[in-house]
Each structure stands twice: as structure tokens, then as C-alpha cells.
Protein backbone atom coordinates (compact mmCIF):
# COMPACT_ATOMS: atom_id res chain seq x y z
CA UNK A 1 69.21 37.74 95.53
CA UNK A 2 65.99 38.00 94.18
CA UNK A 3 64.70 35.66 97.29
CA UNK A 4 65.91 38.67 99.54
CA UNK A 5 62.62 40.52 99.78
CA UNK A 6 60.61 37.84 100.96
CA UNK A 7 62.82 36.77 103.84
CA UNK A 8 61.92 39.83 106.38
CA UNK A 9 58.20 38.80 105.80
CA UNK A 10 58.67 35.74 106.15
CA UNK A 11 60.67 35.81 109.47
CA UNK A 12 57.77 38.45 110.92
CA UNK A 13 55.31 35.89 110.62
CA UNK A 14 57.47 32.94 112.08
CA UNK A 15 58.59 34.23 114.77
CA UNK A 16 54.85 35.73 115.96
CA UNK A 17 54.03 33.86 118.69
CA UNK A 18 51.02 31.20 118.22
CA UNK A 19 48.08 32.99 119.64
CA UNK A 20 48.69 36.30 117.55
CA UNK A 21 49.37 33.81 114.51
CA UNK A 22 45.95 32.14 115.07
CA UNK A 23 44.25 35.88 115.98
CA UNK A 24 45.66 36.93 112.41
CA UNK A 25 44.11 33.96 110.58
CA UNK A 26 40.83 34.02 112.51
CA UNK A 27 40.68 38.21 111.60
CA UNK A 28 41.46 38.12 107.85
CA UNK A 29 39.27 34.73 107.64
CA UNK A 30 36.34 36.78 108.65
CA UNK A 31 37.04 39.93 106.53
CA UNK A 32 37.44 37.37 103.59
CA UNK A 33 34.53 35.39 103.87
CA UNK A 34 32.62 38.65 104.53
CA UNK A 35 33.84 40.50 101.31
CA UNK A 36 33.01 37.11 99.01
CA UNK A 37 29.14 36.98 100.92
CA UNK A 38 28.90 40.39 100.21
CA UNK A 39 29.79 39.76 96.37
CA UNK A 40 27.88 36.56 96.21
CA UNK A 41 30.24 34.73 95.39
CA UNK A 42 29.69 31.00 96.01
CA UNK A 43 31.57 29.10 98.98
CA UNK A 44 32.58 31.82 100.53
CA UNK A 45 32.40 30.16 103.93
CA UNK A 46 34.96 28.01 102.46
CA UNK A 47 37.29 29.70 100.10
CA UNK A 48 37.25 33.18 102.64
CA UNK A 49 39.27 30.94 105.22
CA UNK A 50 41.17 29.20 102.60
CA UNK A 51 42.55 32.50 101.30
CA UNK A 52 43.49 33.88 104.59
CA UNK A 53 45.20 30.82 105.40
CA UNK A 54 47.13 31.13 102.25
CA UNK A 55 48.04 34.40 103.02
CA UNK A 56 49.53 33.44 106.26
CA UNK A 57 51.02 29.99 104.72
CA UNK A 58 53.47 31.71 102.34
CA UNK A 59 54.31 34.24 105.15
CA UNK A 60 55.91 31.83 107.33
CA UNK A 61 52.61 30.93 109.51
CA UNK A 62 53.71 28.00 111.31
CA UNK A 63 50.59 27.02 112.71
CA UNK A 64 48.25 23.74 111.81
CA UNK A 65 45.00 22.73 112.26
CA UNK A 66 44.95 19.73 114.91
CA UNK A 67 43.92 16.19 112.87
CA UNK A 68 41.15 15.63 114.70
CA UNK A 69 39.23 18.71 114.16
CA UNK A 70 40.54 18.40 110.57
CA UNK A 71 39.02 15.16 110.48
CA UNK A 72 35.76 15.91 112.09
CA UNK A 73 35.11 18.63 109.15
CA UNK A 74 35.38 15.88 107.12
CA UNK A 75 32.73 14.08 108.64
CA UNK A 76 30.41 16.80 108.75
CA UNK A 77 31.28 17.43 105.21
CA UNK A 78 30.44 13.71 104.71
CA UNK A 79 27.22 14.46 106.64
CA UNK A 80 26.24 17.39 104.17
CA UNK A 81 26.66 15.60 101.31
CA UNK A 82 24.63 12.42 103.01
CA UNK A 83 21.30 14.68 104.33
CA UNK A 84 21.52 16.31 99.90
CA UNK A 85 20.52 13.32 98.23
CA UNK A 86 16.83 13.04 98.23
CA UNK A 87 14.96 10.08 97.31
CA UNK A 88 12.95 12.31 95.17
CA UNK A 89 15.27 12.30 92.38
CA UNK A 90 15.16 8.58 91.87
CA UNK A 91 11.57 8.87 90.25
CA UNK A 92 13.06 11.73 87.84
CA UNK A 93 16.62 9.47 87.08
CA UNK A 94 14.09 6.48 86.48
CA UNK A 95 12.16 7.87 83.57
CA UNK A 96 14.78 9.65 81.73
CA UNK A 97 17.63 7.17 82.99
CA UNK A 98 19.40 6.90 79.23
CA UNK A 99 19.57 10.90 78.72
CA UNK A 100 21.52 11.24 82.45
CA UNK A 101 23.59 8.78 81.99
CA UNK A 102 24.77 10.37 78.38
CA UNK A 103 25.20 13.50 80.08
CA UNK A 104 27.01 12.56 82.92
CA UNK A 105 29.47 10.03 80.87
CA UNK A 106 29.93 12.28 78.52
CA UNK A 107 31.32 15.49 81.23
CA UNK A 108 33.02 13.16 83.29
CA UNK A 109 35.04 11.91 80.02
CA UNK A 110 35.57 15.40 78.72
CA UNK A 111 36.71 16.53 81.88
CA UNK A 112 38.88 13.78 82.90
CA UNK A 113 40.52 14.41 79.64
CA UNK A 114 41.07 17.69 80.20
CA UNK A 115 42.96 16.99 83.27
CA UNK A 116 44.72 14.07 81.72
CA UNK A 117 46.18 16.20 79.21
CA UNK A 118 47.32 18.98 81.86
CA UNK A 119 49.25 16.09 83.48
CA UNK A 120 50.82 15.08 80.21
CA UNK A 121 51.94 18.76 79.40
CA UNK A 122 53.28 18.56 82.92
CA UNK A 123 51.32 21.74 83.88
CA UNK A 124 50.58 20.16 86.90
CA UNK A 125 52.06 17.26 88.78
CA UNK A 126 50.65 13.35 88.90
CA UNK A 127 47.07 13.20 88.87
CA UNK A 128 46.08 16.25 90.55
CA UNK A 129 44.42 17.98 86.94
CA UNK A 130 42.47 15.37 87.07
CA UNK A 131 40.72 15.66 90.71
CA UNK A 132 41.21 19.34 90.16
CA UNK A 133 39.10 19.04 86.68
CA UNK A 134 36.54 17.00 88.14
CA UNK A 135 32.91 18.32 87.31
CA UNK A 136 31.49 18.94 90.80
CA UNK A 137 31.65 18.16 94.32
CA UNK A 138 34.54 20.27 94.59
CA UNK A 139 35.09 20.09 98.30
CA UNK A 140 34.68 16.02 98.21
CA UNK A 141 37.26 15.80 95.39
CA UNK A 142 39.53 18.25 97.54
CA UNK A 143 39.29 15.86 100.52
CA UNK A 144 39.62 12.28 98.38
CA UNK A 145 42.39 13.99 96.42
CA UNK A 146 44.87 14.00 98.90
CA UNK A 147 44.03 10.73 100.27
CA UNK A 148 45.36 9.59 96.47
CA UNK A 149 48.32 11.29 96.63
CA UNK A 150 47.50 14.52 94.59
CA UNK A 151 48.39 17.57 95.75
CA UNK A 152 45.79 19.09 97.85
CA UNK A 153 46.89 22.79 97.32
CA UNK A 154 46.74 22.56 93.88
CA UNK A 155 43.17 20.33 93.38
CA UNK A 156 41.69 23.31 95.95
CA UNK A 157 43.00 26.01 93.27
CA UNK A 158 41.29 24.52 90.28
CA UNK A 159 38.02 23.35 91.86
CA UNK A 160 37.05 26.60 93.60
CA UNK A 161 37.91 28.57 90.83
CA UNK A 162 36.02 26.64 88.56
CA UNK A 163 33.19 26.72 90.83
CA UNK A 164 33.44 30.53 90.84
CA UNK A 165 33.71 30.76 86.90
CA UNK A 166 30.58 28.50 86.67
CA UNK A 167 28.26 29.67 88.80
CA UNK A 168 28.63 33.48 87.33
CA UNK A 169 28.63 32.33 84.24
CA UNK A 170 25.08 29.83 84.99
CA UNK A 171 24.07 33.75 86.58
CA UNK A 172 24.77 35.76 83.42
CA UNK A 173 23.29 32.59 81.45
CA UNK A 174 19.53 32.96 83.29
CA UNK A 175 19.74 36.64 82.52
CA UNK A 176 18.98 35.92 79.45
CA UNK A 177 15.65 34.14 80.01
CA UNK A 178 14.69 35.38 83.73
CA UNK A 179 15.27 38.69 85.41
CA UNK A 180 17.16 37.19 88.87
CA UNK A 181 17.71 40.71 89.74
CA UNK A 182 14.39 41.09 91.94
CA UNK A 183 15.09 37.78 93.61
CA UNK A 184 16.43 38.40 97.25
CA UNK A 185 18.27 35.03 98.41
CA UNK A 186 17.02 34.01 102.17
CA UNK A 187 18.83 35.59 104.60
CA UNK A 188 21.09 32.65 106.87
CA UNK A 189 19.75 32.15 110.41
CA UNK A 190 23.68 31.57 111.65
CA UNK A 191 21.78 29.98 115.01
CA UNK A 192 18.71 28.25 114.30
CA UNK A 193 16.95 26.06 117.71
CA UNK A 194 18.42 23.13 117.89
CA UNK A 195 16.16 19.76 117.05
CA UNK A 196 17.71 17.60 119.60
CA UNK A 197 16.66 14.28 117.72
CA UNK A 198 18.13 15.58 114.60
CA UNK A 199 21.17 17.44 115.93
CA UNK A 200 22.26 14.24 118.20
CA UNK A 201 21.80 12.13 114.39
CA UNK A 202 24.20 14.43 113.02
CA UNK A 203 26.94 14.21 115.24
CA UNK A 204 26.18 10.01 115.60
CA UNK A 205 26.88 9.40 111.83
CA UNK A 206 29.61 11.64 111.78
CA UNK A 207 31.03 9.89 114.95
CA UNK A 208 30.49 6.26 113.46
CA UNK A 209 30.99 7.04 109.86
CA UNK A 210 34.22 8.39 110.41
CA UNK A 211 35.14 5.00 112.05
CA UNK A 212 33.90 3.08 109.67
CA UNK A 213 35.55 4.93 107.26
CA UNK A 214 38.84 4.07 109.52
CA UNK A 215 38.23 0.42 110.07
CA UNK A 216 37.37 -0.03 106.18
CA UNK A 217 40.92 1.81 105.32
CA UNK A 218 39.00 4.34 103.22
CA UNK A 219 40.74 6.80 101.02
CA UNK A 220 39.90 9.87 102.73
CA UNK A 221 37.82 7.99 105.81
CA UNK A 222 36.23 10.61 107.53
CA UNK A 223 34.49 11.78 104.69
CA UNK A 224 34.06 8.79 102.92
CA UNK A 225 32.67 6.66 105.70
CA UNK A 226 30.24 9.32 107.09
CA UNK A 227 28.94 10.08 103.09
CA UNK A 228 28.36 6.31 103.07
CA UNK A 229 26.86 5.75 106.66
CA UNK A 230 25.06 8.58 106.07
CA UNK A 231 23.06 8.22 103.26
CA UNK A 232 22.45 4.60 103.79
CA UNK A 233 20.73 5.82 107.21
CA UNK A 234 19.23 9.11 105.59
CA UNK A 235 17.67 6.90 102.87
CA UNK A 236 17.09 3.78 104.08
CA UNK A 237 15.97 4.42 107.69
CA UNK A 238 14.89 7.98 107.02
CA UNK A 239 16.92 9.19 109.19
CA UNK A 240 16.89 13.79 108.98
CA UNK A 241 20.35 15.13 110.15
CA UNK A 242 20.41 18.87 110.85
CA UNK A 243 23.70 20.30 110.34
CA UNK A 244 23.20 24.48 111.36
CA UNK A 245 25.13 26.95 109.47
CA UNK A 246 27.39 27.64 112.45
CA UNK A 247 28.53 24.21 111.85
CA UNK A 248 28.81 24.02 108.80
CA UNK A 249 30.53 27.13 108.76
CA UNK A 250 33.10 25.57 111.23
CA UNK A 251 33.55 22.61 108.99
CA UNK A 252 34.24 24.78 106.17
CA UNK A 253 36.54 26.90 107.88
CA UNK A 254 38.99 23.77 109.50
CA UNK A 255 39.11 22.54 105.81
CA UNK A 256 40.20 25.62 104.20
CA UNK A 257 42.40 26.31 107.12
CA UNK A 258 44.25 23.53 106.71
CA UNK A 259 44.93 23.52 103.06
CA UNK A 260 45.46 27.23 102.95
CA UNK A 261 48.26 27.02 105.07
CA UNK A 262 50.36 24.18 103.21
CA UNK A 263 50.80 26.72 100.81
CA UNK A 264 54.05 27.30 100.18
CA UNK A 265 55.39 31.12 97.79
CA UNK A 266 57.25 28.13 95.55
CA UNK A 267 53.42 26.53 94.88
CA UNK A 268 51.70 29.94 95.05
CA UNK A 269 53.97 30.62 92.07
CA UNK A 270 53.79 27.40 90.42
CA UNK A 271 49.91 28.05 90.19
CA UNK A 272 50.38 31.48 89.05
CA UNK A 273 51.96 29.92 85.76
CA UNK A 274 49.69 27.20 85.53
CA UNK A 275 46.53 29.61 85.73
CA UNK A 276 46.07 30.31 81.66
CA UNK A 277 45.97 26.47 81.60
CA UNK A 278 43.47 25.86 83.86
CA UNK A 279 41.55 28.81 83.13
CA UNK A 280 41.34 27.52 78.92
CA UNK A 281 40.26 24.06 80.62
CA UNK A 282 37.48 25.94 82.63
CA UNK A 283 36.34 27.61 79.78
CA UNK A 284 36.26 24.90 77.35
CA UNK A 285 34.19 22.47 80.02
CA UNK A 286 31.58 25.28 80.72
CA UNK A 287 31.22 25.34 76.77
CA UNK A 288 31.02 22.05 76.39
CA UNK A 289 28.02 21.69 79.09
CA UNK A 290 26.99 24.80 77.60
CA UNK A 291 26.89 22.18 74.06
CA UNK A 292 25.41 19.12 75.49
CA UNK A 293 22.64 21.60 76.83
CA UNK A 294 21.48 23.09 73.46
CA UNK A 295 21.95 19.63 72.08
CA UNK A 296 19.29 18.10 74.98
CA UNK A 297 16.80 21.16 74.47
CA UNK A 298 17.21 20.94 70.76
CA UNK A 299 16.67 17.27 70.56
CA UNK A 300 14.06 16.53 73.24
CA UNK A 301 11.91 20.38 73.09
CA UNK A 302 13.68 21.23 77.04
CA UNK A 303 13.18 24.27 78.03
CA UNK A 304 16.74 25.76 77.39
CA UNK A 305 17.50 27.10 80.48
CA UNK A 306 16.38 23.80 82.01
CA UNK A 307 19.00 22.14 79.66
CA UNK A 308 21.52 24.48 80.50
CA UNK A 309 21.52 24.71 84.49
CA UNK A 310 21.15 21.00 84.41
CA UNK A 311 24.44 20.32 82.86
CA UNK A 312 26.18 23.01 84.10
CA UNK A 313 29.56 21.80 85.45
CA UNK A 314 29.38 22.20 89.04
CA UNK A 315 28.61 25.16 91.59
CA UNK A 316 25.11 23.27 92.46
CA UNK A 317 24.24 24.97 95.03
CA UNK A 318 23.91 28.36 92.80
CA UNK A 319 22.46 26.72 90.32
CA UNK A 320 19.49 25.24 92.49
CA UNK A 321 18.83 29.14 93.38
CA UNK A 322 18.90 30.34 89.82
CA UNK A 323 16.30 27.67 88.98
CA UNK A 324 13.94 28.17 92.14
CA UNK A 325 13.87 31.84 90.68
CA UNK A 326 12.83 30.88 87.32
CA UNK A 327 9.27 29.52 87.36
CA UNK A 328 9.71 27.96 83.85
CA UNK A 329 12.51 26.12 84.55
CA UNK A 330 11.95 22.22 85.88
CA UNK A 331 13.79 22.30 88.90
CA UNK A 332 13.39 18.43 89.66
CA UNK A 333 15.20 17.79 86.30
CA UNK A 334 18.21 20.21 86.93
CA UNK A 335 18.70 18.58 90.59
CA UNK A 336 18.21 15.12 89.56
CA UNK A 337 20.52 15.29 86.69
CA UNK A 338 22.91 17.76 89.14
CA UNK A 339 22.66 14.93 91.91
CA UNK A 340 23.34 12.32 89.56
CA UNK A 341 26.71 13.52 88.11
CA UNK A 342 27.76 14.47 91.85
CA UNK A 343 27.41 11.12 92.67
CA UNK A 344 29.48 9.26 89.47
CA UNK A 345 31.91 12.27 89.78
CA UNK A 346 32.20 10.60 93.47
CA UNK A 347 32.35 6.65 92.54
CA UNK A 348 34.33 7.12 89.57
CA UNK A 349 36.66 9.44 90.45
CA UNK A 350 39.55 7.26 92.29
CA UNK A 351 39.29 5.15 89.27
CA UNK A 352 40.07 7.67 86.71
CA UNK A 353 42.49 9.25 88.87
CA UNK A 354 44.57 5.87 89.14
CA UNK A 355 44.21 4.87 85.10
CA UNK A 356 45.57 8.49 84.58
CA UNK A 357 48.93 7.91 86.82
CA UNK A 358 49.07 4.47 85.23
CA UNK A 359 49.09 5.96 81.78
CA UNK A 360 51.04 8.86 82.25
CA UNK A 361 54.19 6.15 84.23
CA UNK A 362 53.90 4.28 80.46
């Protein structure tokens, strides 16, 4: 009986016909990712459409994004990621080399502990704590997730809520040391002129990286094979993508689409029960960081909101614009350290993810 309730909704939104479902969707997308702009909150672009499509997932929505587009977000993902890594952060990474690595092992191990023992409390199913605990590149570990057999829905729910948790929490953090308040962020040219050369690079390495990805059996190939491509072309041929908000904003939208609607009221509820969990993880990673930062600016005289922003668990992109508004702060040293976890978080990840499933079959 108590299922009774839901079944009228649920029936209202199946039996909609396509085009109003998709109207629906595109309508509360908007009014989503406009309400989390206008709170500036981070990956709202993302998480706005992600929400909506959750709303219309556990209401009997029975549309789906097509694969293709699905997997062309994922190469312009792939592309984002690729056109981030400057070469500039080598020279930083060179000279303090032992201290990164530390710092990185050291979150990646605390984290994927974390998420080991929410899959051994069976708080969450298989290996998904794990992806879903990673420390950054939340939408990559969303995308490779799957490809692993985690559950999608599930890895989405952690990572974006821990990117939300951080990046307010890296906000009231700078407070302390830097008044942020003054600081207006840039407002987003939604359609910039188009640089031909660049543009037509863009949509080339996203084109061939996704079949490389395909003919290499990649977990995850779109994205994987265009990251790869990418960067190898960015880096080593110098090759500048441009990848316009509109775009982006597209990208973002087919990937929380799609994830948003495999939501199901049985998983909905399921990650209801499992949010003190996941929130006491959260928590106790952003403390951690919050440790190994006072222990780096205590040890080696960093500036501590240097220390701090640089180990911050995730949410880079707010943390870049927290340090560009501190003039104290050593900006190359937060990215490069930033950049450098991102991109273990991205090699090592499959690994841990399979040594947790083998542990937790023994």
C-alpha cells in the first residue's frame, strides 16, 4: 500500500508523450542550472541538468539521451580535461617533486580507504564508494565509473556533492585570510567568435580520440581516448583547442541528462540512507587535506592558505578563483599540485577500483 501514492505520478509522466517529456526536462534543466549560477554553486552547468533529469527519472520519464550524443560529451569532456594541463606546471612538479607526490599518495590512500570501507559496511554496492570517494575529477570518475561496472547514479551523488561541500568550505577557508567578497567573477561570454583553426582542433581530437579510444577497447573510450589524444597533441604538438561555453554547456548537459534519468525512487531512496555515510566521509577527507595542509605550511614556512587550497580535495576550478583573488597566495603551486593529483586520481583509479572488488569477493 504504501507504493500507492507514487503510482498516479508516475503514470502522468509515462504516458506524456515524448516531445512534452523532453520540453519538461529542457524547462526545469534551465531553471536549475540558473538557481545553482545564481548561488555560485560550482558545476552548475552540470549538476542543474542532472537534477532535473532526476526529477523526471523517478517520475516515470521514459526518455534517453541517444549514445552518440552521450558519447560525444564524453569526448568533449575528454577535450576539456586535454586543453587544462599546461606544461607550465611541470617546472613547479620538478622542483618540489617529493612534497606532491606525498600529498597526492597520501589523499588518494585516505580516500580510497574511505570508500573501501563504505563498500565493506555495504553502504553502497561493489566498488562504486570508491570512484564516488575519489579526490577530484569528479565528472572523469563519473564517466570511467560506469565503464567498471559501478553504478553511475550513485558515483554522480557522492562526487558532486563532495565537490559542493569542498569548494564552500575552500570559500569560507580564504575568508579567513582574504576578503573574496569584493571579487566579481568574469562574467561568461555564452558565444564567443569562433577561431576556426582552434574550433576545427577541437572537434578533430574529439572525433579521433573517441576512436581511438574504441579501437584500443578503452574503459570509458570516448573520454579516455580523446583525454589521451588530446593532451599528447596539446602538449606535444602545441596544439590550442577552443571548446566555447555553449559547448561545453551542451556536453555538460547530455552527461547529466543521461545519468539523471537512470534514476530510479528505489535508488533515490537507497541514497537518501546512505547520505550520513557519505556526508562523515566528506567531512573527514576535507579535514584530512585540511591536516596535510597545516602540516606542509608548518613544515616548509607555506603560506597557509597556499597549503590549504593546494590540497584541497577537489572542486579545482573554485579553488583556482579563490587563489587568483588572493595576491599572497602562489597560484602556480596550488595548480600544479591540483593538476598533479587530477592526473594520479585518473591513472590510478581503475586500479584501486579493481583491488577493492578483489578484496571485498575474499
Amino acid at each position: 500500500m504504501d507504493s500507492l501514492p507514487d503510482q498516479p505520478t508516475v503514470e502522468r509522466m509515462t504516458r506524456m508523450p515524448k516531445v512534452w517529456q523532453w520540453l519538461a526536462l529542457l524547462i526545469f534543466s534551465i531553471l536549475f542550472a540558473g538557481a545553482l549560477e545564481f548561488a555560485a554553486l560550482p558545476a552548475a552547468l552540470l549538476i542543474g541538468p542532472m537534477l532535473a533529469a532526476i526529477l523526471a527519472g523517478t517520475n516515470g520519464a521514459t526518455v534517453r539521451v541517444p549514445l552518440p550524443l552521450f558519447g560525444s560529451a564524453q569526448a568533449i569532456v575528454g577535450c576539456l580535461v586535454a586543453s587544462s594541463i599546461s606544461t607550465d606546471i611541470f617546472a613547479v612538479f620538478y622542483q618540489e617533486w617529493p612534497l606532491f607526490l606525498g600529498v597526492v599518495m597520501a589523499t588518494v590512500a585516505a580516500s580510497s580507504l574511505l570508500g573501501w570501507l563504505i563498500s565493506r559496511w555495504r553502504i553502497l554496492p561493489g566498488t562504486t564508494a570508491v570512484w564516488g570517494s575519489s579526490p577530484g575529477a569528479a565528472t572523469a570518475m563519473v564517466l570511467m565509473a560506469g565503464a567498471f561496472g559501478a553504478d553511475q547514479r550513485l558515483v554522480a551523488f557522492m562526487q558532486y556533492l563532495r565537490v559542493i561541500f569542498v569548494s564552500m568550505t575552500a570559500a569560507l577557508v580564504a575568508k579567513m585570510w582574504v576578503d573574496t567578497s569584493g571579487i566579481e567573477i568574469p562574467a561568461i561570454i555564452w558565444f564567443p567568435p569562433i577561431d576556426p583553426q582552434a574550433f576545427a582542433a577541437t572537434l578533430g581530437v574529439a572525433f579521433v580520440g573517441g576512436l581511438v579510444g574504441k579501437l584500443l577497447r578503452l574503459p570509458s573510450p570516448f573520454f579516455l581516448g580523446t583525454f589521451i589524444f588530446g593532451t599528447a597533441v596539446h602538449l606535444g604538438l602545441g596544439v590550442t583547442m577552443q571548446l566555447p561555453p555553449w559547448l561545453l554547456a551542451l556536453g555538460y548537459t547530455m552527461i547529466g541528462w543521461t545519468i539523471g534519468l537512470n534514476f530510479t525512487r528505489a535508488i533515490l531512496r537507497h541514497a537518501t540512507r546512505a547520505l550520513p555515510q557519505i556526508l562523515g566521509s566528506i567531512i573527514i577527507l576535507i579535514a584530512f587535506c585540511g591536516g596535510l595542509g597545516f602540516t606542509i605550511s608548518h613544515l616548509l614556512g607555506i603560506d597557509p592558505l597556499t597549503a590549504y587550497l593546494a590540497t584541497s580535495p577537489g572542486g579545482m576550478d573554485s579553488v583556482a578563483i579563490i587563489a587568483a583573488a588572493a595576491q599572497h597566495v602562489d597560484i602556480s603551486f596550488v595548480m600544479a599540485l591540483q593538476s598533479a593529483r587530477f592526473l594520479v586520481v585518473l591513472l590510478v583509479g581503475p586500479s584501486v577500483a579493481r583491488l577493492v572488488a578483489r578484496s571485498l569477493r575474499e
